[in-house]
PDB file of N, CA and C in Angstrom:
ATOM      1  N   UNK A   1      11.258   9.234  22.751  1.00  0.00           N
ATOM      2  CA  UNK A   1      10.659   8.608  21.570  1.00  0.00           C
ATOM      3  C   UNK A   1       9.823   9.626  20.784  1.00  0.00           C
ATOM      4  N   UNK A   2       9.322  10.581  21.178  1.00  0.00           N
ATOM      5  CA  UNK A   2       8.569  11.666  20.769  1.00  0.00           C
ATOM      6  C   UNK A   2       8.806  12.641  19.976  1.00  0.00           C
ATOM      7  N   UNK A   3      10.009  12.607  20.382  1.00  0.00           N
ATOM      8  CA  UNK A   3      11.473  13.997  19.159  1.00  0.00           C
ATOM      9  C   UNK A   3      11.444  13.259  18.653  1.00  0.00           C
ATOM     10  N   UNK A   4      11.803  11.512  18.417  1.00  0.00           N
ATOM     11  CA  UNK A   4      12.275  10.984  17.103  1.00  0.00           C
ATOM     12  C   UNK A   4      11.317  10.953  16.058  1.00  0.00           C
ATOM     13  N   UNK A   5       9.784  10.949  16.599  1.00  0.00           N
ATOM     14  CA  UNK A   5       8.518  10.801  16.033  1.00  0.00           C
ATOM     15  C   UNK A   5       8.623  12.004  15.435  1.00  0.00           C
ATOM     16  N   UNK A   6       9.057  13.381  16.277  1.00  0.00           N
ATOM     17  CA  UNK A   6       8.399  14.478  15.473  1.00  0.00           C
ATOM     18  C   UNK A   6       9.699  14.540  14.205  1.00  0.00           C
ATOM     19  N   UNK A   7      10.789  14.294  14.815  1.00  0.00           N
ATOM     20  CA  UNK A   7      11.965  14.270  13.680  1.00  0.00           C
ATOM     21  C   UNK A   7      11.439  13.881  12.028  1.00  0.00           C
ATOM     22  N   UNK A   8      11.375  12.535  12.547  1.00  0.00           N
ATOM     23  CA  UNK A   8      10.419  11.569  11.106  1.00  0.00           C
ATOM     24  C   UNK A   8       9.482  12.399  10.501  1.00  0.00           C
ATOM     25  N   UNK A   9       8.598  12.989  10.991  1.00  0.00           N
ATOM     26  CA  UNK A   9       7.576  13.379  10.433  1.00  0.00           C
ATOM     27  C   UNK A   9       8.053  14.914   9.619  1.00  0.00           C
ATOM     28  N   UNK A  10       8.807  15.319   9.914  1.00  0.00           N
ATOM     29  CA  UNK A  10       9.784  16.493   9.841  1.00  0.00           C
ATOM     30  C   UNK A  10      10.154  16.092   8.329  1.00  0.00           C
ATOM     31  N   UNK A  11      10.877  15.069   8.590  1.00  0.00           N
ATOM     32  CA  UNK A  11      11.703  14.518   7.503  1.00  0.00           C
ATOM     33  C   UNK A  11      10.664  14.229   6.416  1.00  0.00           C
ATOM     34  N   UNK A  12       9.659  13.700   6.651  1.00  0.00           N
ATOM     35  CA  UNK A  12       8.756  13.180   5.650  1.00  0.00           C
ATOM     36  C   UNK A  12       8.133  14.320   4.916  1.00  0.00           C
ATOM     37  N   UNK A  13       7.631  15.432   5.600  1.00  0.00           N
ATOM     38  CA  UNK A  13       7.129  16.588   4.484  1.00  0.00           C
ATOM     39  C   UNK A  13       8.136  17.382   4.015  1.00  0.00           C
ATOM     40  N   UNK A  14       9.609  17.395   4.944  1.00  0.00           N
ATOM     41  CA  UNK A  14      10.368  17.917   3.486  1.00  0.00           C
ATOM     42  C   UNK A  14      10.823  17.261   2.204  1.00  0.00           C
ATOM     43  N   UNK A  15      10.388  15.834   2.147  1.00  0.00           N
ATOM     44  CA  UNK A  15      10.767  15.310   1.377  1.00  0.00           C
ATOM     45  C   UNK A  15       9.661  15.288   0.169  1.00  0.00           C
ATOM     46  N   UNK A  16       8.382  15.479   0.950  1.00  0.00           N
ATOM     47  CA  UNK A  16       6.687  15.820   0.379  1.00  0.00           C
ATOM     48  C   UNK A  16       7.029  17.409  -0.916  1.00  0.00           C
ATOM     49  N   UNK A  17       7.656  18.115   0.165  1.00  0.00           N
ATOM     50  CA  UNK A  17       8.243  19.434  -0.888  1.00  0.00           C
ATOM     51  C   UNK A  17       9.063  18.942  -1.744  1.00  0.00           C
ATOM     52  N   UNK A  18      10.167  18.355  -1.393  1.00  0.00           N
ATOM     53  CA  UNK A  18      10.940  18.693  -2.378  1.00  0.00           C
ATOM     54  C   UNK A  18      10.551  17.345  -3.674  1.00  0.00           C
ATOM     55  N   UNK A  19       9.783  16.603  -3.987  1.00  0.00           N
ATOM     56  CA  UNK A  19       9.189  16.002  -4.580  1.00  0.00           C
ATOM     57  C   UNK A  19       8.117  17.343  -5.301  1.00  0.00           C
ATOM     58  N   UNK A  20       7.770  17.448  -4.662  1.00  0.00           N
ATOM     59  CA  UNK A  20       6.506  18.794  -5.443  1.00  0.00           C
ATOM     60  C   UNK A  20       7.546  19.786  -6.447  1.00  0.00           C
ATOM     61  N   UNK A  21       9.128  20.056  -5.621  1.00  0.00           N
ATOM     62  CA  UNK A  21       9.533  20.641  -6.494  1.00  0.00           C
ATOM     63  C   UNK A  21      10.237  19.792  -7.759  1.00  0.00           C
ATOM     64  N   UNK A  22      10.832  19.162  -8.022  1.00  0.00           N
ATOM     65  CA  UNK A  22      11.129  18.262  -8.675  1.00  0.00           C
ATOM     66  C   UNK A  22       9.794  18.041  -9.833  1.00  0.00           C
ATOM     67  N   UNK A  23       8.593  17.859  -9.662  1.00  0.00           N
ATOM     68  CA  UNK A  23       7.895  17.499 -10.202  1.00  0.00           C
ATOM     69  C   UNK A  23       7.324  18.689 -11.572  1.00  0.00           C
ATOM     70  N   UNK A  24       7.413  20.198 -10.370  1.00  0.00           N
ATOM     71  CA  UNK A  24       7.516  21.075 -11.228  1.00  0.00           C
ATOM     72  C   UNK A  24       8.104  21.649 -11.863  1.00  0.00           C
ATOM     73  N   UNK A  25       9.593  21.404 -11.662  1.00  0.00           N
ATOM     74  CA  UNK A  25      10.513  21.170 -12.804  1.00  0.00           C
ATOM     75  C   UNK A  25      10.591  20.722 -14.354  1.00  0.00           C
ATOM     76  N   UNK A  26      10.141  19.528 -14.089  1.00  0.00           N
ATOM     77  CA  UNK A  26       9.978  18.519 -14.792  1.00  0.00           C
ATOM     78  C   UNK A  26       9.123  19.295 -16.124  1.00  0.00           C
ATOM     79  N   UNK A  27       7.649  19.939 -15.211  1.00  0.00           N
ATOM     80  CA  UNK A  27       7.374  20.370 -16.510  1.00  0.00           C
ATOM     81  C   UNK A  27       7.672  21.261 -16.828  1.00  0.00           C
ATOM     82  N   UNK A  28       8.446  22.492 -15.987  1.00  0.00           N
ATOM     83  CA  UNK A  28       8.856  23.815 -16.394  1.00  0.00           C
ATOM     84  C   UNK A  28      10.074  23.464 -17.795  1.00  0.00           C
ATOM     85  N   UNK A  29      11.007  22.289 -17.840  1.00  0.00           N
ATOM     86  CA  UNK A  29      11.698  21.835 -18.160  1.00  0.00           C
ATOM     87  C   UNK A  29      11.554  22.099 -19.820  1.00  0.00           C
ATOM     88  N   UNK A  30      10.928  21.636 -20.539  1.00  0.00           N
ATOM     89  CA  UNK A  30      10.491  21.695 -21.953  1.00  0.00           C
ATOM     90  C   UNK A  30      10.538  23.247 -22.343  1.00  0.00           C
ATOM     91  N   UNK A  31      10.288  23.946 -21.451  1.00  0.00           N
ATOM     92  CA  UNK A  31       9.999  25.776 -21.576  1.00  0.00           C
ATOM     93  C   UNK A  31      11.241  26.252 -21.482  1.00  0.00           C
ATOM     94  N   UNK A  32      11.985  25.525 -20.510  1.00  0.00           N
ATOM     95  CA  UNK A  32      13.542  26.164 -20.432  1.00  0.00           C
ATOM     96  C   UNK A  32      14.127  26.110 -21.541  1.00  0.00           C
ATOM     97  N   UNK A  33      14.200  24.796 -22.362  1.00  0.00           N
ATOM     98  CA  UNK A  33      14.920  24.333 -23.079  1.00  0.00           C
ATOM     99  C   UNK A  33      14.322  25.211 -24.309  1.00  0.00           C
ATOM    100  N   UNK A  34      13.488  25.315 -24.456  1.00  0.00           N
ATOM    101  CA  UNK A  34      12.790  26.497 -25.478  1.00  0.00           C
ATOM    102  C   UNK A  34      13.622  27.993 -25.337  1.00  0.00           C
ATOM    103  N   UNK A  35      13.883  27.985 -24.591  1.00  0.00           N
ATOM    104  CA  UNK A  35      14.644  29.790 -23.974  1.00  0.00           C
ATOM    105  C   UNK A  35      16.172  29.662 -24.762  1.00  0.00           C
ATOM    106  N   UNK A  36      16.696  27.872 -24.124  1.00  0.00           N
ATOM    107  CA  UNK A  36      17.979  27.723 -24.544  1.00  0.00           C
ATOM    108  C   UNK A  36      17.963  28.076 -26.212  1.00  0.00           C
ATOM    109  N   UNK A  37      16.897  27.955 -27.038  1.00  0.00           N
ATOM    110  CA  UNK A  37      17.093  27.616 -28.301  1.00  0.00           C
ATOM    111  C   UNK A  37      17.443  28.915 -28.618  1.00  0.00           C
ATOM    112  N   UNK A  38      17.026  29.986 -28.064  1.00  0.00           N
ATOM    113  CA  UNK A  38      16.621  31.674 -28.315  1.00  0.00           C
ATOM    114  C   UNK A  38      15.044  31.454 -28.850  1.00  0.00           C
ATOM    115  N   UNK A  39      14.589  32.450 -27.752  1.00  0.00           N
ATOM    116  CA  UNK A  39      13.117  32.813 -28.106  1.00  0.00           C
ATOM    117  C   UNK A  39      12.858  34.112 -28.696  1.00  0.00           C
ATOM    118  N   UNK A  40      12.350  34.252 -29.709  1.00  0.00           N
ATOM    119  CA  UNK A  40      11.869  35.170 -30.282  1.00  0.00           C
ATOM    120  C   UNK A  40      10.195  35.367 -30.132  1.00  0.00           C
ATOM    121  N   UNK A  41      10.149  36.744 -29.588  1.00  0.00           N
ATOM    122  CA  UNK A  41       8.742  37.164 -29.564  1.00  0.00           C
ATOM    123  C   UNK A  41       8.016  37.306 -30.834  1.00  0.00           C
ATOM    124  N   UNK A  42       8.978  37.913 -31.443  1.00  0.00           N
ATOM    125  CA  UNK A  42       8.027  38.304 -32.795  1.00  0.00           C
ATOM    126  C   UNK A  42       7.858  37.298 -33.454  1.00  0.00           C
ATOM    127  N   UNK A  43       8.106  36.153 -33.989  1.00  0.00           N
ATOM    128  CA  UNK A  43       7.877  35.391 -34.996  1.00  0.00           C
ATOM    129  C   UNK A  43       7.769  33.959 -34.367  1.00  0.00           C
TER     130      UNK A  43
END
């Protein structure tokens, strides 16, 4: 019962990450789409 406990708990903070990443996506997201347009430094 103890592996399955640690399993779960296993399962639960990679899911803790990959939520964190997702999230920072989200806002990196608006910046990407800025790149897609072509970014120009100078102007």
């Amino acid at each position: 019962m103890l592996e399955l406990e640690r399993s779960l708990d296993a399962a639960e903070k990679a899911g803790v990450r990959l939520c964190s990443l997702c999230r920072a996506a989200q806002e990196l997201e608006p910046l990407l789409h800025g790149f897609d347009r072509g970014f120009d430094p100078e102007g």
